[in-house]
N, C-alpha and C. Protein backbone atom coordinates (compact mmCIF):
# COMPACT_ATOMS: atom_id res chain seq x y z
N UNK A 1 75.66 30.18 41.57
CA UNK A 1 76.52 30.95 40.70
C UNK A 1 77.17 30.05 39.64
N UNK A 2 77.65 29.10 40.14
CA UNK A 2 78.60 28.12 38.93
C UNK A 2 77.37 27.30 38.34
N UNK A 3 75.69 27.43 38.53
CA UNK A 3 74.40 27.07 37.59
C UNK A 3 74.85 28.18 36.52
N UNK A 4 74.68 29.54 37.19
CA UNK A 4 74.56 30.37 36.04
C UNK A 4 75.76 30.42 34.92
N UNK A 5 76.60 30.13 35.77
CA UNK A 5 78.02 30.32 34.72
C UNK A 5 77.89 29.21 33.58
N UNK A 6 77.59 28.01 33.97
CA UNK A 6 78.11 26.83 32.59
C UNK A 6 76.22 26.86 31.99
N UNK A 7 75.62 27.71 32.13
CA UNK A 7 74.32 28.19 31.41
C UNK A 7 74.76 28.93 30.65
N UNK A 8 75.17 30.19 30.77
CA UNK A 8 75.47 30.92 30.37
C UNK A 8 76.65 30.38 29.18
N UNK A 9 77.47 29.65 29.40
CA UNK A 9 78.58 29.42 28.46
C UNK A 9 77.57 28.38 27.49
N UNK A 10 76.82 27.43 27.67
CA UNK A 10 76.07 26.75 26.73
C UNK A 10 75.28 27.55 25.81
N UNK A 11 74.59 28.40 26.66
CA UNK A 11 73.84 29.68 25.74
C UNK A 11 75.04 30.62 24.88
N UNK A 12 76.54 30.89 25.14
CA UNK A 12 77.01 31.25 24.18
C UNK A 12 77.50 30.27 23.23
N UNK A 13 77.63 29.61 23.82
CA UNK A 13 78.17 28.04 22.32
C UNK A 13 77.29 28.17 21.42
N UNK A 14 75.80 28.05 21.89
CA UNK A 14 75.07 27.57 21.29
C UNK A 14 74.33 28.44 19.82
N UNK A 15 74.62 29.78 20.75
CA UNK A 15 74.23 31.16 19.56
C UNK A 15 75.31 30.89 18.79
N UNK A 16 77.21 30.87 19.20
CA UNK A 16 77.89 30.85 17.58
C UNK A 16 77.76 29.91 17.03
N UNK A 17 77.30 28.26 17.57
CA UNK A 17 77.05 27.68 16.88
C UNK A 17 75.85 27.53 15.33
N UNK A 18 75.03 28.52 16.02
CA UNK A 18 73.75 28.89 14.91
C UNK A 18 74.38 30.01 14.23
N UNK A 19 75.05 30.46 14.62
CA UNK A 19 75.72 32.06 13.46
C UNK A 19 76.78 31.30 12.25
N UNK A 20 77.51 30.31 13.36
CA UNK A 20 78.12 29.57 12.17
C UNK A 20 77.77 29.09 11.45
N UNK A 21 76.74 28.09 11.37
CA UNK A 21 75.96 27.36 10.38
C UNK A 21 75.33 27.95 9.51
N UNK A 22 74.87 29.19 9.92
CA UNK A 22 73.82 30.10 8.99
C UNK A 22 74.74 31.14 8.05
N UNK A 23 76.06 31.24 8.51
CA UNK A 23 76.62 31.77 7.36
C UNK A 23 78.12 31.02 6.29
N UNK A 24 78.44 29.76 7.24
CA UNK A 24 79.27 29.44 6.21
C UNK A 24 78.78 28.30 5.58
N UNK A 25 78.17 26.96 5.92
CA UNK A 25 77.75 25.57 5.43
C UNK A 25 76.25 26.17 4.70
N UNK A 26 75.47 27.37 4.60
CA UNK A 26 74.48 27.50 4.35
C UNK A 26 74.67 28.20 2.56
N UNK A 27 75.80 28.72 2.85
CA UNK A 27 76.12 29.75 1.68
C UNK A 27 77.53 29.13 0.90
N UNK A 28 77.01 28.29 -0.27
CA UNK A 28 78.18 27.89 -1.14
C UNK A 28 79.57 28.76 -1.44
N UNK A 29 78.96 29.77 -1.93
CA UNK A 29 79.95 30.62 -2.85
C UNK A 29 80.14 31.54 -1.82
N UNK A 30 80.31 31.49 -0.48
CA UNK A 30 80.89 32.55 0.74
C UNK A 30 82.58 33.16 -0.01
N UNK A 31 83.18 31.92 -0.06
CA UNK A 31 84.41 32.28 -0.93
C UNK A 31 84.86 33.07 -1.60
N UNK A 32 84.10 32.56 -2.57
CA UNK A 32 84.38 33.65 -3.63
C UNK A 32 83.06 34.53 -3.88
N UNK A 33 82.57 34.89 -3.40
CA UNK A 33 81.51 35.90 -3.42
C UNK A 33 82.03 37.49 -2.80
N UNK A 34 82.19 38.42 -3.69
CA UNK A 34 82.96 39.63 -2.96
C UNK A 34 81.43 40.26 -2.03
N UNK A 35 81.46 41.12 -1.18
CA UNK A 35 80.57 41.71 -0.54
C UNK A 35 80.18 42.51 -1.11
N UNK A 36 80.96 43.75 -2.15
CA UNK A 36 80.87 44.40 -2.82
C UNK A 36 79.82 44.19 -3.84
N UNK A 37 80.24 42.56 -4.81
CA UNK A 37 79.99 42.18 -6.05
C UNK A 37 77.98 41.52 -5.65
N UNK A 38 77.53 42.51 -6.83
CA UNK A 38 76.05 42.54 -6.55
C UNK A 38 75.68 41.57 -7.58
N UNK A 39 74.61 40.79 -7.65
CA UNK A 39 74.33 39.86 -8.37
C UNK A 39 72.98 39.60 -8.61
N UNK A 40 72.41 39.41 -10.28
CA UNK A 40 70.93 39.65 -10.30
C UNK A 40 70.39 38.64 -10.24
N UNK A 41 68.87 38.69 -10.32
CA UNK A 41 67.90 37.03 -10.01
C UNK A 41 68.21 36.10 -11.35
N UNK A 42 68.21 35.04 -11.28
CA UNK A 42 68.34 34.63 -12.21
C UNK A 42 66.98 34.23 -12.54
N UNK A 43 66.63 34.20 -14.22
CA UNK A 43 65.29 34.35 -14.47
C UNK A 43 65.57 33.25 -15.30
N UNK A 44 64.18 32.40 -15.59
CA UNK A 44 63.75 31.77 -16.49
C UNK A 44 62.76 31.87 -17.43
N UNK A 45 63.08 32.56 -18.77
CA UNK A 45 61.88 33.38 -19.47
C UNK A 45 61.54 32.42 -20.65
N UNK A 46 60.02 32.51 -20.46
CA UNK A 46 59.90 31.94 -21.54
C UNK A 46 58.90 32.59 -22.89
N UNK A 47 59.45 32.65 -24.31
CA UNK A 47 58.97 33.55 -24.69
C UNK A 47 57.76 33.27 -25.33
N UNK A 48 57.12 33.59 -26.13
CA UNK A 48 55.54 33.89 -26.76
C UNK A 48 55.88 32.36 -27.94
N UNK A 49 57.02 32.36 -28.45
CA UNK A 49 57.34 31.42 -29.63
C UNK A 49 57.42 29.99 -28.77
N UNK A 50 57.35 29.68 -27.55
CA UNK A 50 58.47 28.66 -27.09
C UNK A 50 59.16 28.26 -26.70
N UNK A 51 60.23 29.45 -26.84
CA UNK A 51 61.49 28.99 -26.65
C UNK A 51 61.62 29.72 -24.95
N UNK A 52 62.83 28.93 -24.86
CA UNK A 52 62.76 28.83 -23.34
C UNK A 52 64.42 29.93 -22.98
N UNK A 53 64.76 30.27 -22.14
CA UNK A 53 66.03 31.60 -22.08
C UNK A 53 66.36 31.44 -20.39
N UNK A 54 67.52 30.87 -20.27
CA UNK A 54 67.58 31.10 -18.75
C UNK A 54 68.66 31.66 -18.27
N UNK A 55 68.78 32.55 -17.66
CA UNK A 55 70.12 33.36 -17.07
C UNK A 55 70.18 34.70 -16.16
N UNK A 56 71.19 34.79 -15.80
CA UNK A 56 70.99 36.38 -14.92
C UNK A 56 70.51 37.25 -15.49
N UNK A 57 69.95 38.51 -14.38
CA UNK A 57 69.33 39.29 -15.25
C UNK A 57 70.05 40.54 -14.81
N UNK A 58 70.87 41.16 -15.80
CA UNK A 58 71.90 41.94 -15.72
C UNK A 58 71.23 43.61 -15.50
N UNK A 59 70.08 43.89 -16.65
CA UNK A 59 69.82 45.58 -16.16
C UNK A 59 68.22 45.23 -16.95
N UNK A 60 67.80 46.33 -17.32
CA UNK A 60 66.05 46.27 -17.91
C UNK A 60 66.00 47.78 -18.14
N UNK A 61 66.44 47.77 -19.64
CA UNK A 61 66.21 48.76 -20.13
C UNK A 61 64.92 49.07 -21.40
N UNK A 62 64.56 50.32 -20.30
CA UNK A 62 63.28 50.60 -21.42
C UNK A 62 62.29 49.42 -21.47
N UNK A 63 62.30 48.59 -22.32
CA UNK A 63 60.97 47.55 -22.76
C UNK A 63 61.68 46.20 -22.91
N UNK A 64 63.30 46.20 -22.50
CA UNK A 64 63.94 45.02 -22.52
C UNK A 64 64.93 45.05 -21.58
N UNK A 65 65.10 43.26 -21.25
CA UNK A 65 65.47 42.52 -20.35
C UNK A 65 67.01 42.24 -20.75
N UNK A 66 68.29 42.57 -20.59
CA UNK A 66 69.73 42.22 -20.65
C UNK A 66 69.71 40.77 -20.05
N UNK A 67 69.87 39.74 -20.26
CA UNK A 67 70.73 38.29 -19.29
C UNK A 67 71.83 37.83 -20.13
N UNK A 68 72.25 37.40 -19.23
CA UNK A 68 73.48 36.88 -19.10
C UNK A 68 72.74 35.37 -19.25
N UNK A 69 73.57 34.23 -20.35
CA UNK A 69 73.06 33.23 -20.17
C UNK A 69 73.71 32.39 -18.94
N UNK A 70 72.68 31.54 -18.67
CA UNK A 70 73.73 30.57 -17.71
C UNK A 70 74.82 29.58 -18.35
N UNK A 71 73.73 28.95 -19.69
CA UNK A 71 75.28 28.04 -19.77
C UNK A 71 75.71 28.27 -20.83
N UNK A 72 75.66 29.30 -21.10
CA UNK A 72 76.95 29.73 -22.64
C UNK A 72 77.51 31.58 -21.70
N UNK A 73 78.63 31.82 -22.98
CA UNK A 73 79.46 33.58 -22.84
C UNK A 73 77.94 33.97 -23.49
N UNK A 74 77.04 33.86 -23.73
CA UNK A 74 76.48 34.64 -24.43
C UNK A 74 75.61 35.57 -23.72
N UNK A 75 75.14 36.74 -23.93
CA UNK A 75 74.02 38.03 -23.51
C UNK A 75 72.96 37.82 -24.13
N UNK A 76 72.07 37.95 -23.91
CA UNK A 76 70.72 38.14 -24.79
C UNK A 76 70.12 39.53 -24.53
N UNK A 77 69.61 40.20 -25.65
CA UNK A 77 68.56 41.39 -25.13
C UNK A 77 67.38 40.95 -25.36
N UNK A 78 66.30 40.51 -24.58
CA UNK A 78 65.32 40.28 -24.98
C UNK A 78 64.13 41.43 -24.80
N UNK A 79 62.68 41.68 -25.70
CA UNK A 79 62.16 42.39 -25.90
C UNK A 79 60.79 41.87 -24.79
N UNK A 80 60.42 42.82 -23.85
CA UNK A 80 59.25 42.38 -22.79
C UNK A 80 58.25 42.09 -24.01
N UNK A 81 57.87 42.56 -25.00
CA UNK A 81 56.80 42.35 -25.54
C UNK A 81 56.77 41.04 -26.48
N UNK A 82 58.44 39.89 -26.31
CA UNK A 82 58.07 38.62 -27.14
C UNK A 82 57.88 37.83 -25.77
N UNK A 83 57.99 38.48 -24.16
CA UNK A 83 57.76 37.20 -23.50
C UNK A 83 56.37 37.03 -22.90
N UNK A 84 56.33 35.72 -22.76
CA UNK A 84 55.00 35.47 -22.03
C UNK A 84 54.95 34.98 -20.77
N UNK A 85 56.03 34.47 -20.29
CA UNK A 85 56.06 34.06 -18.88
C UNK A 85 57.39 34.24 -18.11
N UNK A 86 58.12 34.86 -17.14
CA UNK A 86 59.10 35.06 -16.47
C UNK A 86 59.06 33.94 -15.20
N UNK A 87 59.95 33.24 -14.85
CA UNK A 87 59.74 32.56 -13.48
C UNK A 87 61.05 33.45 -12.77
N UNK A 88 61.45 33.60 -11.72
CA UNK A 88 62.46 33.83 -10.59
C UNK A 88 62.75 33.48 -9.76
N UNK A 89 63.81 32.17 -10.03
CA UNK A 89 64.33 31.54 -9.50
C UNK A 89 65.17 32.18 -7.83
N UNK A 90 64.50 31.15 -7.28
CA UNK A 90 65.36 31.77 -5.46
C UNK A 90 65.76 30.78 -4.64
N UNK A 91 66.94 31.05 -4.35
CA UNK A 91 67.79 29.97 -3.51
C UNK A 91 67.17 29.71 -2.29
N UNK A 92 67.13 28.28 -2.37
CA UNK A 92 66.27 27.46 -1.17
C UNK A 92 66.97 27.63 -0.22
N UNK A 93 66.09 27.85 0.99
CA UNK A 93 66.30 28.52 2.41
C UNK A 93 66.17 27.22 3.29
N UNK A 94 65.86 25.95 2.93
CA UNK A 94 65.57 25.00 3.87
C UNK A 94 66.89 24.49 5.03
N UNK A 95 68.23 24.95 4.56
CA UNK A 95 68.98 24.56 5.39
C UNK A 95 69.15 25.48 6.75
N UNK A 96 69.28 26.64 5.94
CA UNK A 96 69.41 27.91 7.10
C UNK A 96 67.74 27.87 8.06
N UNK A 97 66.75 27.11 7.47
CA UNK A 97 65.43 27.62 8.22
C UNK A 97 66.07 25.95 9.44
N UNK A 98 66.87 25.24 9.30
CA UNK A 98 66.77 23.91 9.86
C UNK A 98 67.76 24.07 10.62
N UNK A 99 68.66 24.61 10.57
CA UNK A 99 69.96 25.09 11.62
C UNK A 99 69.27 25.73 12.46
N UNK A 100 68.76 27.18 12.15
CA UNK A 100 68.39 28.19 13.48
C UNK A 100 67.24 27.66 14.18
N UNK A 101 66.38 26.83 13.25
CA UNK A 101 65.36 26.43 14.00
C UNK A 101 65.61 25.18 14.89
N UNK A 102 66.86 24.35 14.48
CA UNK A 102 67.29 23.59 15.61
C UNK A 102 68.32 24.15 16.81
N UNK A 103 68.67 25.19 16.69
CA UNK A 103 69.00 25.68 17.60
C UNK A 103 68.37 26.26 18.58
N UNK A 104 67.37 26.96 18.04
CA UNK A 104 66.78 27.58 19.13
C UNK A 104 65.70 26.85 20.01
N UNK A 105 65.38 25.71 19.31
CA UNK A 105 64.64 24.81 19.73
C UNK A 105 65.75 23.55 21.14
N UNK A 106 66.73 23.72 20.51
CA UNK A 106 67.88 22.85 21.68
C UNK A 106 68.46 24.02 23.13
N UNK A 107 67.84 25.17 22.52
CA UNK A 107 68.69 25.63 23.61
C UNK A 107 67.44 26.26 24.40
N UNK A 108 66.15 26.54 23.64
CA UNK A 108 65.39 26.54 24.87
C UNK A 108 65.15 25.39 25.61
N UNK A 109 64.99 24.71 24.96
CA UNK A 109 64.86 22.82 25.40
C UNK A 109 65.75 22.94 26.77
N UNK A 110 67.08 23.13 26.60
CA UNK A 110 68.15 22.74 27.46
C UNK A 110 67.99 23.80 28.51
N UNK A 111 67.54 25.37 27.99
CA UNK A 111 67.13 26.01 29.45
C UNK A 111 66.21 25.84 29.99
N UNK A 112 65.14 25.44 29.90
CA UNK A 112 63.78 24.93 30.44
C UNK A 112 64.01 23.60 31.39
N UNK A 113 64.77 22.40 30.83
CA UNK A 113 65.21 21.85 31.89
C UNK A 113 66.33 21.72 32.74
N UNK A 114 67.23 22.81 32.45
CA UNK A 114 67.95 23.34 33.06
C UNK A 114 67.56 23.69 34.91
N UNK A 115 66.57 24.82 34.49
CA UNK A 115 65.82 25.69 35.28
C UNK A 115 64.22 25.97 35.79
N UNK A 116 64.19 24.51 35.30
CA UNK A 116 63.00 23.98 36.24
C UNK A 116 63.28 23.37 37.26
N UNK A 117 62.91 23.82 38.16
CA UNK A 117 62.57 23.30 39.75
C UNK A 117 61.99 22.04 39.74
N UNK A 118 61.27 21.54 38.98
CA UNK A 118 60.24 20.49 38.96
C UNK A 118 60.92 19.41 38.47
N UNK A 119 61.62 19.43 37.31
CA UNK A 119 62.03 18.92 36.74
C UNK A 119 63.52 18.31 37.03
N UNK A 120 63.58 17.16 37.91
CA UNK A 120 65.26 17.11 38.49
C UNK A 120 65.27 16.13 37.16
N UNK A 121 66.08 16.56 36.42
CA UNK A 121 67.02 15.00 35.25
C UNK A 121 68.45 16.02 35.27
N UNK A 122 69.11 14.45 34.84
CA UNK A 122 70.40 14.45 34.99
C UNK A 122 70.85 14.94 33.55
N UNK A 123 72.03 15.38 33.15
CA UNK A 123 72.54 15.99 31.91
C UNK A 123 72.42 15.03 30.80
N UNK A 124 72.26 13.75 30.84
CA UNK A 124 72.07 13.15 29.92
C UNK A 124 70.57 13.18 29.61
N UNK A 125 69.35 13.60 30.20
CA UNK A 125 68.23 13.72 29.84
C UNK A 125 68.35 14.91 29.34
N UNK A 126 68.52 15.82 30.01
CA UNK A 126 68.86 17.34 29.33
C UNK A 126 69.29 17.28 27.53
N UNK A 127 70.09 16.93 27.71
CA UNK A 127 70.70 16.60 25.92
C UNK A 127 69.52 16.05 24.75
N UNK A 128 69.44 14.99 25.69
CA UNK A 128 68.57 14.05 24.62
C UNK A 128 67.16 14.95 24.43
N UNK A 129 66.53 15.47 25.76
CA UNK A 129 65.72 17.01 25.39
C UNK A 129 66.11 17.78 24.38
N UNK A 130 66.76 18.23 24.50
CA UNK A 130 67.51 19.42 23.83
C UNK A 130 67.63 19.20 22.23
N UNK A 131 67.79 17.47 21.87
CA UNK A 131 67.95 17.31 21.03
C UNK A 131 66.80 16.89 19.91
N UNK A 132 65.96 16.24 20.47
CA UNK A 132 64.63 15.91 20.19
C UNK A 132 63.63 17.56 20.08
N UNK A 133 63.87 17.97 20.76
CA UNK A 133 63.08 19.44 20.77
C UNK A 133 64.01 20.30 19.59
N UNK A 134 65.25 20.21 19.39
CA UNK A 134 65.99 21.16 18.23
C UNK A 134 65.57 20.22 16.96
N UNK A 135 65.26 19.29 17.01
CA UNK A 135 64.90 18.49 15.41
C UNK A 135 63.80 18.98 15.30
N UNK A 136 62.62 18.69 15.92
CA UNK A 136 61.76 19.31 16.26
C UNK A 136 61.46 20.72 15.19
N UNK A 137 61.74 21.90 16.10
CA UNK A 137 61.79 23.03 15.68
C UNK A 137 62.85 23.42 14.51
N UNK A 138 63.60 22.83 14.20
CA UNK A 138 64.48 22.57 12.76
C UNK A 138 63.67 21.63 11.38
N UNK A 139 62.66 20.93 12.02
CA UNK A 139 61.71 20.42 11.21
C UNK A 139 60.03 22.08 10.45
N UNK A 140 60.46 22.42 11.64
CA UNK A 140 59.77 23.35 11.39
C UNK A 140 60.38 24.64 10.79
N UNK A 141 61.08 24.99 11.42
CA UNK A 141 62.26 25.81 10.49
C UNK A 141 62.51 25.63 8.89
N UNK A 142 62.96 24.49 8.59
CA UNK A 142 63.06 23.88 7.50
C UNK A 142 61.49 24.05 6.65
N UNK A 143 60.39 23.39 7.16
CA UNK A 143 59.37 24.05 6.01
C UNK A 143 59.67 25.70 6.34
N UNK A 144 59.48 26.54 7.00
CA UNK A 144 59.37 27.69 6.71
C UNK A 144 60.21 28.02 5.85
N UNK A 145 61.91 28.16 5.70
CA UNK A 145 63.09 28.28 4.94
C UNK A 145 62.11 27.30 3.02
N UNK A 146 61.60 26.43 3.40
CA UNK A 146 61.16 25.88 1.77
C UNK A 146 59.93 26.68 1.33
N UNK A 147 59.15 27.18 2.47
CA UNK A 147 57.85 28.41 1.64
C UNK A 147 58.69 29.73 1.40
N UNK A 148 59.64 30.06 2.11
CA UNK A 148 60.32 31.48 1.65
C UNK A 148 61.44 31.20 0.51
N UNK A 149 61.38 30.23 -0.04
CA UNK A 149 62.25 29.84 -0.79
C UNK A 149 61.62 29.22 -2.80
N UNK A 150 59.81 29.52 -2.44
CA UNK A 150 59.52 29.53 -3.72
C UNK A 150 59.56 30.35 -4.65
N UNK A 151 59.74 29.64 -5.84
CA UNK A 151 60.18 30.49 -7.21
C UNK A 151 59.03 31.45 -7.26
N UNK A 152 59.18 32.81 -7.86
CA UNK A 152 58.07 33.42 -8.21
C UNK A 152 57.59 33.78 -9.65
N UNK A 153 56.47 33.48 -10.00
CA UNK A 153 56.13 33.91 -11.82
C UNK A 153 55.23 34.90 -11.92
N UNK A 154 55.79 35.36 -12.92
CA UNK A 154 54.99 37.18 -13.79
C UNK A 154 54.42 36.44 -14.73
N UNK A 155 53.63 36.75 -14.87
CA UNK A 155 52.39 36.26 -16.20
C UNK A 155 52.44 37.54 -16.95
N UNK A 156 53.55 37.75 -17.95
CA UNK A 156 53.19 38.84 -18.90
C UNK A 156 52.34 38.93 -19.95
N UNK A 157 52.41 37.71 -20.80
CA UNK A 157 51.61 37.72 -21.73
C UNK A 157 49.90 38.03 -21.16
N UNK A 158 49.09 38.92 -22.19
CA UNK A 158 47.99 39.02 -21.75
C UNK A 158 47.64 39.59 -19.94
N UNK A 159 48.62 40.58 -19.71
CA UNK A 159 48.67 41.19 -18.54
C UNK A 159 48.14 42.59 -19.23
N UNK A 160 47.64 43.59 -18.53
CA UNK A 160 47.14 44.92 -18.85
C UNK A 160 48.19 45.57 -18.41
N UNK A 161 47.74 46.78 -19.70
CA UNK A 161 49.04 47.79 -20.14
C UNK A 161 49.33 48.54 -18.61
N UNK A 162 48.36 48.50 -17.61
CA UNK A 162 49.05 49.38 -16.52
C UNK A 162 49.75 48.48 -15.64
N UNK A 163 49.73 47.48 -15.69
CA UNK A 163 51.00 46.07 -15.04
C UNK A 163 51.87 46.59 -15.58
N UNK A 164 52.23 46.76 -16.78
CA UNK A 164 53.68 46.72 -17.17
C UNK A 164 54.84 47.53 -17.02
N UNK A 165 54.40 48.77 -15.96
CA UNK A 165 55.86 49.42 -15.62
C UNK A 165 56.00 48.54 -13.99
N UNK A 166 54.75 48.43 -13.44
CA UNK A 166 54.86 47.57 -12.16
C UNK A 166 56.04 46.69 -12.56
N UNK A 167 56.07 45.84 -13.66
CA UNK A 167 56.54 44.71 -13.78
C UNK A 167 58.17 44.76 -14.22
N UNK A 168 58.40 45.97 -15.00
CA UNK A 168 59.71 45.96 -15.14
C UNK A 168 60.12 46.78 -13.85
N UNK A 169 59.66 47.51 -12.94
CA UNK A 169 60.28 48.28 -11.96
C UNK A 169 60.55 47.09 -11.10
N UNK A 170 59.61 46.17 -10.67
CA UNK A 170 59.50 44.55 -9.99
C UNK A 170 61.36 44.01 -10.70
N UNK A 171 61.26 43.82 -11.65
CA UNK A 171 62.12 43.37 -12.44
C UNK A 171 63.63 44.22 -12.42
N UNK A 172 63.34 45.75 -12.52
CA UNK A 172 64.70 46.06 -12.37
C UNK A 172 65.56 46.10 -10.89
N UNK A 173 64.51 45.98 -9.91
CA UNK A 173 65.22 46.11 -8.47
C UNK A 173 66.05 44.35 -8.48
N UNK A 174 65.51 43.52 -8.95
CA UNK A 174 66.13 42.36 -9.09
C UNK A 174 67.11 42.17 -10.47
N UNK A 175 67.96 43.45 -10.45
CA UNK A 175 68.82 43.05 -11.34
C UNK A 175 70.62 43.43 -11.03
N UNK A 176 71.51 42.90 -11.61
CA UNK A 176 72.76 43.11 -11.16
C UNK A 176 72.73 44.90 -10.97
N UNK A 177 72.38 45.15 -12.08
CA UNK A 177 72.92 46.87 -12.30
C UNK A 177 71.35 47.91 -12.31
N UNK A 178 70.54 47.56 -11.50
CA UNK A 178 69.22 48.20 -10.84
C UNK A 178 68.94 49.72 -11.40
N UNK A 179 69.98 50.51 -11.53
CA UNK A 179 69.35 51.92 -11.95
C UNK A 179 69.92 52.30 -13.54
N UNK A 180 70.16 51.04 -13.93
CA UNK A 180 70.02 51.34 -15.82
C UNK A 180 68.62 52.08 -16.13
N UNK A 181 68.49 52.92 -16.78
CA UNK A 181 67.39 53.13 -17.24
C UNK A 181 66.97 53.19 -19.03
């Protein structure tokens, strides 16, 4: 009974310890981020001339793109038909994929030799298990969190005319204010 009990209390440490990590050290702007306050992808467009445009993307009306620049007060309306390439920028997941995946990797670690019969080690082997096996699976975690975390690009220019409501409907669900029309 007192096996199961200080199991049981490691297995709850160990889950808030992964809830904690995954929502406050993972997420900068927890702070000041309202729950309410919705926020669009930020895009990097680049247009048919050259020139390069990077900022939120506020609504997508009709045949054009509203952003917000990043580093000036300024708005832009830009017209889908001067751009040629959109990228969409997405916040890298490698920390949150390296927390949960070292967690869950330390705490099966630590129940497995916990609760093997076979296996008599003392708590200091247990740990150093636990710990080697959560890097481990936090190594792996971590690439997964960096493939779910690549940018994605629209190739507009020279795309066919039936792409292009795909592409702004694609485009308006990723925007601050989604049902502008």
């Amino acid at each position: 009974m007192q096996k199961l009990k200080k199991t049981g209390i490691i297995f709850f440490l160990g889950f808030n310890a992964i809830y904690l990590a995954s929502c406050t050290t993972l997420d900068p702007n927890l702070e000041t981020r309202s729950k309410k306050e919705r926020r669009g992808a930020v895009l990097v467009i680049q247009k048919k001339d050259g020139q390069k445009i990077e900022g939120e993307l506020i609504a997508v009306i009709q045949n054009s793109l509203i952003l917000s620049a990043k580093y000036s007060n300024n708005d832009f309306n830009i017209n889908l038909q001067d751009v040629g390439l959109i990228r969409i920028v997405k916040e890298s997941k490698e920390g949150r994929g390296f927390w949960v995946g070292f967690g869950i990797g330390a705490i099966l670690q630590a129940l497995n030799s916990r609760f093997n019969p076979a296996a008599e080690v003392g708590r200091d082997e247990i740990l150093s298990r636990a710990l080697v096996t959560g890097t481990i699976f936090g190594l792996i975690g971590m690439g997964m969190g960096s493939l779910a975390g690549i940018d994605e690009t629209i190739q507009i220019e020279g795309s066919s005319p039936e792409k292009q409501p795909w592409i702004r409907e694609k485009l308006r669900a990723k925007a601050r204010f989604p049902s502008e029309r």
